[in-house]
PDB file of N, CA and C in Angstrom:
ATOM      1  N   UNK A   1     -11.834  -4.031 -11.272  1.00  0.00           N
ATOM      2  CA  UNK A   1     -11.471  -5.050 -10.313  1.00  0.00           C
ATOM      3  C   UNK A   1     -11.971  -4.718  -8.912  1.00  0.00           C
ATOM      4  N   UNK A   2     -12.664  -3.816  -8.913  1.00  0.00           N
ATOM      5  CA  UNK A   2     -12.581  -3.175  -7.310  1.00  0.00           C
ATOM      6  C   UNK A   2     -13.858  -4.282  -6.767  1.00  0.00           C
ATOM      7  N   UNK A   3     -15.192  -4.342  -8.044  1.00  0.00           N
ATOM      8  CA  UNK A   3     -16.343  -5.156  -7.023  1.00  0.00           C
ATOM      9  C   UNK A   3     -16.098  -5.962  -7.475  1.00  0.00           C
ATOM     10  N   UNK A   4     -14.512  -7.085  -7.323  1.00  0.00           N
ATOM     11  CA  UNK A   4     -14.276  -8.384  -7.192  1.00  0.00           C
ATOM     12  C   UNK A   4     -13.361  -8.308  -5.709  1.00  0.00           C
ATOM     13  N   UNK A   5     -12.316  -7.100  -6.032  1.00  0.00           N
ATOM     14  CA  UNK A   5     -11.326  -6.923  -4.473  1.00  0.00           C
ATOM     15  C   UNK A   5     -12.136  -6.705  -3.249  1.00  0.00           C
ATOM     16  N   UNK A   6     -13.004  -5.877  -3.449  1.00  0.00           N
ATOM     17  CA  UNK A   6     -13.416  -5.075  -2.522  1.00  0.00           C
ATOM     18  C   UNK A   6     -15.484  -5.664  -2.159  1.00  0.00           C
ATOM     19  N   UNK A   7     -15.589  -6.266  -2.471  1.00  0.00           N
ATOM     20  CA  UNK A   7     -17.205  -6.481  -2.796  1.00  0.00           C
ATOM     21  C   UNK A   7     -17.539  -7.080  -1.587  1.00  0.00           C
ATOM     22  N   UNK A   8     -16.764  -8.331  -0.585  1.00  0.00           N
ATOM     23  CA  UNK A   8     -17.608  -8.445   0.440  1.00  0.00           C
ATOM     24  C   UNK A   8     -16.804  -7.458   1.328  1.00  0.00           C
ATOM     25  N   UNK A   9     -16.288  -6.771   1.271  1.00  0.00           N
ATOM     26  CA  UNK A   9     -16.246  -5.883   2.874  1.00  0.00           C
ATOM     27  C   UNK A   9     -17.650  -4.641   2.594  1.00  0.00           C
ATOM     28  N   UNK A  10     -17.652  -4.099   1.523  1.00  0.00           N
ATOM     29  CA  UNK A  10     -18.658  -3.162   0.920  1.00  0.00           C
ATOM     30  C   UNK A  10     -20.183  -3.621   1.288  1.00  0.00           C
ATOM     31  N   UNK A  11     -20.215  -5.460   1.043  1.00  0.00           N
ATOM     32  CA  UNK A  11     -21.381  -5.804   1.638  1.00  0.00           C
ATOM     33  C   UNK A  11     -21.448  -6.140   3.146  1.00  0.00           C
ATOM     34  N   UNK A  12     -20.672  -6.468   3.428  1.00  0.00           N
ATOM     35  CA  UNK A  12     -20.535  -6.416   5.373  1.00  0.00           C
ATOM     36  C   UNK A  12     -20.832  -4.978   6.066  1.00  0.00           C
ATOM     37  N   UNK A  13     -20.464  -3.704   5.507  1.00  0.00           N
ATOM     38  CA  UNK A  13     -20.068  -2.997   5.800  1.00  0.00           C
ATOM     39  C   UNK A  13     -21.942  -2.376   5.366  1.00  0.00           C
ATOM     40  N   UNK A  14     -22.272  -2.555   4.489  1.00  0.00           N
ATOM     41  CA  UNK A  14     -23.878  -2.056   4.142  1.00  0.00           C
ATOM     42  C   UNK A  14     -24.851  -2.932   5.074  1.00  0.00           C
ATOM     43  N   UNK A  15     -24.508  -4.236   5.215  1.00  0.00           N
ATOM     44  CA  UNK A  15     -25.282  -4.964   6.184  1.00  0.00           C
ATOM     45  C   UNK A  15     -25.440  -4.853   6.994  1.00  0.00           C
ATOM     46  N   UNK A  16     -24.031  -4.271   7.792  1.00  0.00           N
ATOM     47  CA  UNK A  16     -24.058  -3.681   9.459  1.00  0.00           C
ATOM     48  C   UNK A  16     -24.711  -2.193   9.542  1.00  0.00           C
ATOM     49  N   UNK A  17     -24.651  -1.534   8.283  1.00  0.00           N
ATOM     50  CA  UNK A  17     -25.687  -0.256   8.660  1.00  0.00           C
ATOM     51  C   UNK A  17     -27.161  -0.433   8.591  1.00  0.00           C
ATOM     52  N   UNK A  18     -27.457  -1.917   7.837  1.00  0.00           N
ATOM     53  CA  UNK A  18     -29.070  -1.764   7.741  1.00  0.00           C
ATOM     54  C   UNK A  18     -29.245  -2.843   8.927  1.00  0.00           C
ATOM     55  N   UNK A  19     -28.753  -3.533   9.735  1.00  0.00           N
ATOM     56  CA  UNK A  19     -29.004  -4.239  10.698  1.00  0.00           C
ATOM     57  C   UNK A  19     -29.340  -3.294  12.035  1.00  0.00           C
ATOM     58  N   UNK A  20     -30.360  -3.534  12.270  1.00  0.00           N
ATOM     59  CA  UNK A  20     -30.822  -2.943  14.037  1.00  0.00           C
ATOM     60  C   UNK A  20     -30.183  -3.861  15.013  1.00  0.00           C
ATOM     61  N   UNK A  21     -29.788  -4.602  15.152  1.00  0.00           N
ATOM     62  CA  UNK A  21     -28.919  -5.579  16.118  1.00  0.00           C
ATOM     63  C   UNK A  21     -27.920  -5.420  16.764  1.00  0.00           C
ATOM     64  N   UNK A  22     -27.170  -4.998  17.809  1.00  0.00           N
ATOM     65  CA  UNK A  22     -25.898  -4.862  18.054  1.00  0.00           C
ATOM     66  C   UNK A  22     -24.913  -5.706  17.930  1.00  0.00           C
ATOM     67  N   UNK A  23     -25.527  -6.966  18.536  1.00  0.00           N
ATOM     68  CA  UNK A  23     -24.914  -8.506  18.180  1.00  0.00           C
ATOM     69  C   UNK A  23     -24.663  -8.472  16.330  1.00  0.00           C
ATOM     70  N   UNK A  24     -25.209  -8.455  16.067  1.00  0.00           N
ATOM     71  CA  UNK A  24     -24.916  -8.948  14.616  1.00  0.00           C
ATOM     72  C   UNK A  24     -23.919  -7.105  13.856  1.00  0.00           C
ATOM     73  N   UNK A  25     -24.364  -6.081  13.995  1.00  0.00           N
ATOM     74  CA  UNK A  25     -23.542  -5.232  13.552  1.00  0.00           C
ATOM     75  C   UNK A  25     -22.065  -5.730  14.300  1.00  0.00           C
ATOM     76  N   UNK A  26     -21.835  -6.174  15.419  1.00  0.00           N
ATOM     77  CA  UNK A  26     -20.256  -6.649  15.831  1.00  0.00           C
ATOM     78  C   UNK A  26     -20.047  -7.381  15.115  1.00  0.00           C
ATOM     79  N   UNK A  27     -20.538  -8.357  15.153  1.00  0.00           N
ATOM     80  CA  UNK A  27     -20.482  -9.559  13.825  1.00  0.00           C
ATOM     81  C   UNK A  27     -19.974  -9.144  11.962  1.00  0.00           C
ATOM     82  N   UNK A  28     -20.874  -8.252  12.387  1.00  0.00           N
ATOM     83  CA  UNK A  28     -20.290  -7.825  10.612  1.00  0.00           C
ATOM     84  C   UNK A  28     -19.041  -6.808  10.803  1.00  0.00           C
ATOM     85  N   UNK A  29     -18.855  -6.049  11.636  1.00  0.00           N
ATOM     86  CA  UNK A  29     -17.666  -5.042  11.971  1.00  0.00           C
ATOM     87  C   UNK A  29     -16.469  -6.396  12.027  1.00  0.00           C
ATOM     88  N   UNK A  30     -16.436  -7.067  12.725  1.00  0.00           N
ATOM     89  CA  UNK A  30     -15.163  -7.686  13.318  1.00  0.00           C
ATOM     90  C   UNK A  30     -15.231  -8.343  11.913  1.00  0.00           C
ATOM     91  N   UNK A  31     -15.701  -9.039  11.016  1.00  0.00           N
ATOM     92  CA  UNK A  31     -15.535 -10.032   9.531  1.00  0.00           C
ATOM     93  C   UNK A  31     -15.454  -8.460   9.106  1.00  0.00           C
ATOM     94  N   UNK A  32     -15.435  -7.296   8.835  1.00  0.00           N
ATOM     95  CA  UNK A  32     -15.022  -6.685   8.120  1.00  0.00           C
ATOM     96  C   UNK A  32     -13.490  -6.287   8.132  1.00  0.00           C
ATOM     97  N   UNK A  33     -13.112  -6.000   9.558  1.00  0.00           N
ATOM     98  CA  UNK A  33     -11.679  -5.949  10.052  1.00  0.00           C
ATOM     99  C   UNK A  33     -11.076  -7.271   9.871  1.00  0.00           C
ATOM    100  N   UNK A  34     -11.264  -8.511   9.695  1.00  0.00           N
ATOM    101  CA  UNK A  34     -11.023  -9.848   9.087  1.00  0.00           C
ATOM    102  C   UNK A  34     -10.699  -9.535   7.642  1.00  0.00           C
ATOM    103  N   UNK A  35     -11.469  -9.015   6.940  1.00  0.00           N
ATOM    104  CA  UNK A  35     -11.304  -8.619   5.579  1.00  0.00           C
ATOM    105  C   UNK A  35      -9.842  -8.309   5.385  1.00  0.00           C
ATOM    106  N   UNK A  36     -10.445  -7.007   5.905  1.00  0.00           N
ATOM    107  CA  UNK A  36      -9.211  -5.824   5.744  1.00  0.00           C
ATOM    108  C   UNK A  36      -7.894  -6.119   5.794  1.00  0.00           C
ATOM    109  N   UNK A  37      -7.911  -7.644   7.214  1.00  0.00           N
ATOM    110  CA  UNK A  37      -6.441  -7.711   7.351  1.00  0.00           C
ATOM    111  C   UNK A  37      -6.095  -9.017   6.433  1.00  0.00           C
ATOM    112  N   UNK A  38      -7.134  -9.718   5.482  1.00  0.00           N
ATOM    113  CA  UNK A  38      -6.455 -10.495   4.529  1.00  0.00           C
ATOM    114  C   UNK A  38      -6.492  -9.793   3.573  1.00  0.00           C
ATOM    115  N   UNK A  39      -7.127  -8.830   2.775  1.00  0.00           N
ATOM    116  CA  UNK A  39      -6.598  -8.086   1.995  1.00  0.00           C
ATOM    117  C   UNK A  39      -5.806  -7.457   1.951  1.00  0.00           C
ATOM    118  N   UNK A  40      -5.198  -6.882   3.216  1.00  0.00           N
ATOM    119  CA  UNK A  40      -3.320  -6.318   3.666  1.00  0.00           C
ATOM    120  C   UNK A  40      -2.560  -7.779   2.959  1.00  0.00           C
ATOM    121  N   UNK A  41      -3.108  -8.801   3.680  1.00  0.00           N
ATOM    122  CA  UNK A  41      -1.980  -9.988   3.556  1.00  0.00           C
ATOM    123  C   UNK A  41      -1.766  -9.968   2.004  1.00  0.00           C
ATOM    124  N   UNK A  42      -3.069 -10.800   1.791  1.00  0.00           N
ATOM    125  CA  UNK A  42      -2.793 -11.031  -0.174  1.00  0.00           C
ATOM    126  C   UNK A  42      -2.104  -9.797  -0.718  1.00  0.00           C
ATOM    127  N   UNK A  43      -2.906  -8.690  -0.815  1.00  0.00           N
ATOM    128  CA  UNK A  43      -1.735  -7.550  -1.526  1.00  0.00           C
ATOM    129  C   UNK A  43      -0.876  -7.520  -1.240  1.00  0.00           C
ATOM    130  N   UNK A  44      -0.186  -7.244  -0.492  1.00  0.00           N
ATOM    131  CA  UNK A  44       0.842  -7.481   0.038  1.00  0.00           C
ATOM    132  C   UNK A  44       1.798  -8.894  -0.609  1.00  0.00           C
ATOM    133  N   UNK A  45       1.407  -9.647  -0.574  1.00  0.00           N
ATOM    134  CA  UNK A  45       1.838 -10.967  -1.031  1.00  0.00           C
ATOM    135  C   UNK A  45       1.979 -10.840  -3.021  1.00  0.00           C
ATOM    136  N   UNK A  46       1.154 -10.657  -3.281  1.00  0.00           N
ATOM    137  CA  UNK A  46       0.922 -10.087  -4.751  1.00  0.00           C
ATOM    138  C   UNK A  46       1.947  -9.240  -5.334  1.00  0.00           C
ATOM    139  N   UNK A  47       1.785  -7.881  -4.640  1.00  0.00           N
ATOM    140  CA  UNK A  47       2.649  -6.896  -5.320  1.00  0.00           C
ATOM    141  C   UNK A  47       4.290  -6.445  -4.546  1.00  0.00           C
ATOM    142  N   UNK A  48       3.902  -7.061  -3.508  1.00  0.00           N
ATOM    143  CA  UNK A  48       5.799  -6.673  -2.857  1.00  0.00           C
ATOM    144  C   UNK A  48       6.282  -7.582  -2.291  1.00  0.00           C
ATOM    145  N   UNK A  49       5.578  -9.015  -2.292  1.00  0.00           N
ATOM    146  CA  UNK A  49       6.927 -10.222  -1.306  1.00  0.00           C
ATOM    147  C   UNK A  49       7.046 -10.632  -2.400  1.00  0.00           C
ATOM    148  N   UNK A  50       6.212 -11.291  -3.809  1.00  0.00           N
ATOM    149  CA  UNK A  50       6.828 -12.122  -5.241  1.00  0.00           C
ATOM    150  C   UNK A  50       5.265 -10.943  -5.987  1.00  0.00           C
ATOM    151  N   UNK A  51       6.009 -10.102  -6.356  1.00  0.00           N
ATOM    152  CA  UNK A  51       5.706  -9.355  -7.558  1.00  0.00           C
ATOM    153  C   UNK A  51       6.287 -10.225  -9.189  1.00  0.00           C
ATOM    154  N   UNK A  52       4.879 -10.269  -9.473  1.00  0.00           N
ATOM    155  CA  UNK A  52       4.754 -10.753 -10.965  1.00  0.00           C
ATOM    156  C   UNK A  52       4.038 -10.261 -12.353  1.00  0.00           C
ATOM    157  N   UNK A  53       4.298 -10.286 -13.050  1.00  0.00           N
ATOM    158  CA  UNK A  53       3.385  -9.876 -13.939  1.00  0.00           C
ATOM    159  C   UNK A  53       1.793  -9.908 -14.251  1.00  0.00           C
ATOM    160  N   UNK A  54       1.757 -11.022 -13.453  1.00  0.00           N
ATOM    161  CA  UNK A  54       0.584 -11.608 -13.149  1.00  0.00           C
ATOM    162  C   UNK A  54      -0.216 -11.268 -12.323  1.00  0.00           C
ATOM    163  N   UNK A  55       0.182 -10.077 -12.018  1.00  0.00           N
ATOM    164  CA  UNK A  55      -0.264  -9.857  -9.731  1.00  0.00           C
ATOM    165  C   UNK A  55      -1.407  -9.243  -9.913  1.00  0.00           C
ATOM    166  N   UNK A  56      -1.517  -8.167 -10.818  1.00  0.00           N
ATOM    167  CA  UNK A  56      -3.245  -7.949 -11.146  1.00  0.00           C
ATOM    168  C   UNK A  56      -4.715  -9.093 -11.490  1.00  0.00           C
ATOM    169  N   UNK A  57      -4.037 -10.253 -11.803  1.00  0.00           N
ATOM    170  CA  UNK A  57      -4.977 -11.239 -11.909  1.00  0.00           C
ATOM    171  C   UNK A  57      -5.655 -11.545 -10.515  1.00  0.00           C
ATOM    172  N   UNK A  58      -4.574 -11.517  -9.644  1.00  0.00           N
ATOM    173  CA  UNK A  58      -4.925 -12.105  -8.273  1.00  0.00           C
ATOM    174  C   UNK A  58      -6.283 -11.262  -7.413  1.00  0.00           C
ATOM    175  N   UNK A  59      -6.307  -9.701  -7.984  1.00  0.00           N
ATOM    176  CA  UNK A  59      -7.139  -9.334  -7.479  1.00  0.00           C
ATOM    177  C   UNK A  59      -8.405  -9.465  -8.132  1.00  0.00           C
ATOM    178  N   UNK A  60      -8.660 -10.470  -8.871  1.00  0.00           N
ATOM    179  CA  UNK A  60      -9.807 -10.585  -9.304  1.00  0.00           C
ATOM    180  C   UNK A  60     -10.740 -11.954  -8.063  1.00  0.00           C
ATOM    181  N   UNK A  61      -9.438 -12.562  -7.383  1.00  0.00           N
ATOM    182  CA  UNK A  61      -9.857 -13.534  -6.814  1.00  0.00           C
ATOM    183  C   UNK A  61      -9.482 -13.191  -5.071  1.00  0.00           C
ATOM    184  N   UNK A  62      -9.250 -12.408  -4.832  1.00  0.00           N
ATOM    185  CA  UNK A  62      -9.394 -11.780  -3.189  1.00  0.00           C
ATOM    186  C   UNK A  62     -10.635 -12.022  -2.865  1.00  0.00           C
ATOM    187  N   UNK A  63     -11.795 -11.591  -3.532  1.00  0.00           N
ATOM    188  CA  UNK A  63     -13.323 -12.057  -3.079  1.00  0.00           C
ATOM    189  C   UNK A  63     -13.942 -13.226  -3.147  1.00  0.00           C
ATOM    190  N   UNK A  64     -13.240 -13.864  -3.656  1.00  0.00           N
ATOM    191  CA  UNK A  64     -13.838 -15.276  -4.030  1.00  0.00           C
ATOM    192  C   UNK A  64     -13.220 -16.376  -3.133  1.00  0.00           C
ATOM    193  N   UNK A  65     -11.658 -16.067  -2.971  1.00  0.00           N
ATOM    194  CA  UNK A  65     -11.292 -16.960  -1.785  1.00  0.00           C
ATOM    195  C   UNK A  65     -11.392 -16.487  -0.095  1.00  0.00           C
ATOM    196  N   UNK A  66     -12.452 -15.433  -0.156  1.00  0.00           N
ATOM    197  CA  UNK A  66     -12.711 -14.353   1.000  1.00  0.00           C
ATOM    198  C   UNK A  66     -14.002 -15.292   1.636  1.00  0.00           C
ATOM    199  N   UNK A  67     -14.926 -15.919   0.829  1.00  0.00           N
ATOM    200  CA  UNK A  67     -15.865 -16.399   0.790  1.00  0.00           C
ATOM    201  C   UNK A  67     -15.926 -17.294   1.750  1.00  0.00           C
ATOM    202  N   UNK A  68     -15.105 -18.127   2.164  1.00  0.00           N
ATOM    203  CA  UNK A  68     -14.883 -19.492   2.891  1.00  0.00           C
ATOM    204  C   UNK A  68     -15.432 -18.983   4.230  1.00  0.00           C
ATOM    205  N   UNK A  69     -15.157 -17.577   4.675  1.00  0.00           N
ATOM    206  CA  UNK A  69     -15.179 -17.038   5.829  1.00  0.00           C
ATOM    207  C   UNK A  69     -16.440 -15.988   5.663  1.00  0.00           C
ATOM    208  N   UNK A  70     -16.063 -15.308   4.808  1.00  0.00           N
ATOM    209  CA  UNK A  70     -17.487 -14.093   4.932  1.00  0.00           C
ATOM    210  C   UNK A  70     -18.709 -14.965   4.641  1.00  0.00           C
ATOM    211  N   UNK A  71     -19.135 -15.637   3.932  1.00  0.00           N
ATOM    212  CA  UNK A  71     -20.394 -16.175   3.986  1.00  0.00           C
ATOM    213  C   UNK A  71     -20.694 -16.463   5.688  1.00  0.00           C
ATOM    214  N   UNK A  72     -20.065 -17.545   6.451  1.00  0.00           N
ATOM    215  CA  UNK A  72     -20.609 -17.856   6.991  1.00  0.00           C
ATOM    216  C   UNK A  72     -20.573 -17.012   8.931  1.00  0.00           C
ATOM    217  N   UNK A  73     -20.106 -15.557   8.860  1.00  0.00           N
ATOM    218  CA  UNK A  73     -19.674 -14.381   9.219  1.00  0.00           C
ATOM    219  C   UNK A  73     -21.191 -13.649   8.797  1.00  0.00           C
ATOM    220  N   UNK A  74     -21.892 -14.206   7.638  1.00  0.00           N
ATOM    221  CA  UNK A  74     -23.250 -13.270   6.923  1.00  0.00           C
ATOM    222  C   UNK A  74     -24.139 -13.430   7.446  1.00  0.00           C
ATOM    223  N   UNK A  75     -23.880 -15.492   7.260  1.00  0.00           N
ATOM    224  CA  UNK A  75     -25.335 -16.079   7.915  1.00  0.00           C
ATOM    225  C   UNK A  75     -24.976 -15.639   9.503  1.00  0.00           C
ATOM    226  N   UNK A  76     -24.051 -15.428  10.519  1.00  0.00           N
ATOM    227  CA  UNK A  76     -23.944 -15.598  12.229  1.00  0.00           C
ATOM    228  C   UNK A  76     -25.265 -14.228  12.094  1.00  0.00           C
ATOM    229  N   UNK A  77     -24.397 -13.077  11.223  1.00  0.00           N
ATOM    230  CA  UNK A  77     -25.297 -11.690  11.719  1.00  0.00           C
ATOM    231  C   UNK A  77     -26.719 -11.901  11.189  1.00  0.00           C
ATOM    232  N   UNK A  78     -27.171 -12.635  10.180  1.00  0.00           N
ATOM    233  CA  UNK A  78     -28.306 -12.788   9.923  1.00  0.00           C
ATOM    234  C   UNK A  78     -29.193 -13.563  10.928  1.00  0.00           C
ATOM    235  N   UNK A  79     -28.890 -14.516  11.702  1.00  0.00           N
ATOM    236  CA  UNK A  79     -29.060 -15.376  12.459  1.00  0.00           C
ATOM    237  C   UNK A  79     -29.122 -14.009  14.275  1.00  0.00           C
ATOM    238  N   UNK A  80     -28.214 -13.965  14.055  1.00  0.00           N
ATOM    239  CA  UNK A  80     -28.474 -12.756  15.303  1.00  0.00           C
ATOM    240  C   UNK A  80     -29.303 -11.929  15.031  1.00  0.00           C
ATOM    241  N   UNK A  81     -29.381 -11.452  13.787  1.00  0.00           N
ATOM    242  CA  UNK A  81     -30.571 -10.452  13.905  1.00  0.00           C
ATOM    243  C   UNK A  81     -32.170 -10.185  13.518  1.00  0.00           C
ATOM    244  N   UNK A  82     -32.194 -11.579  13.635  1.00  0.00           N
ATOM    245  CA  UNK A  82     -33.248 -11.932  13.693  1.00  0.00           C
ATOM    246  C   UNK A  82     -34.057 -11.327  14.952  1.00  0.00           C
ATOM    247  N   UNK A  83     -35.529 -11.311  15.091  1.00  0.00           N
ATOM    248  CA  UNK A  83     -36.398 -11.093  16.488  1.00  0.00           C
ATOM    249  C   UNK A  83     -36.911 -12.110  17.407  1.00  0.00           C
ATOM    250  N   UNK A  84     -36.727 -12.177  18.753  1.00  0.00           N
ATOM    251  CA  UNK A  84     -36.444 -12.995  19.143  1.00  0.00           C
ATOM    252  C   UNK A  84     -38.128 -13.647  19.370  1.00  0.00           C
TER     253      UNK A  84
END
């Protein structure tokens, strides 16, 4: 489950090391700390406010409803780091 939980901060987080840009490495740092703090939320929500039997399913979909935001957090740094 991890490269479904964990897969776009891992790619934000590889993007901002291969980016030469400062603008766009902020860009990917701050959507990574975005991550981090909805993945606090959902887990959190999952396993200790309504713990279910079910709560391991949910982390199959942390990355997928992560998407709405990290995609377009991908294209800003791609777009910044471009040459001018």
């Amino acid at each position: 489950m991890v490269p479904f939980a964990l897969g776009p901060l891992i790619l934000s987080l590889c993007l901002s090391l291969l980016t030469n840009n400062k603008a766009s490495q902020i860009t990917l740092i701050i959507g990574s700390v975005l991550y981090g703090g909805f993945f606090i939320h959902f887990y959190g929500g999952l396993f200790y406010r309504s713990p279910s039997p079910q709560s391991g399913i949910g982390l199959l979909f942390i990355g997928f409803y992560s998407l709405r935001v990290m995609v377009p957090i991908w294209c800003i740094a791609a777009f910044l780091s471009r040459d001018p």
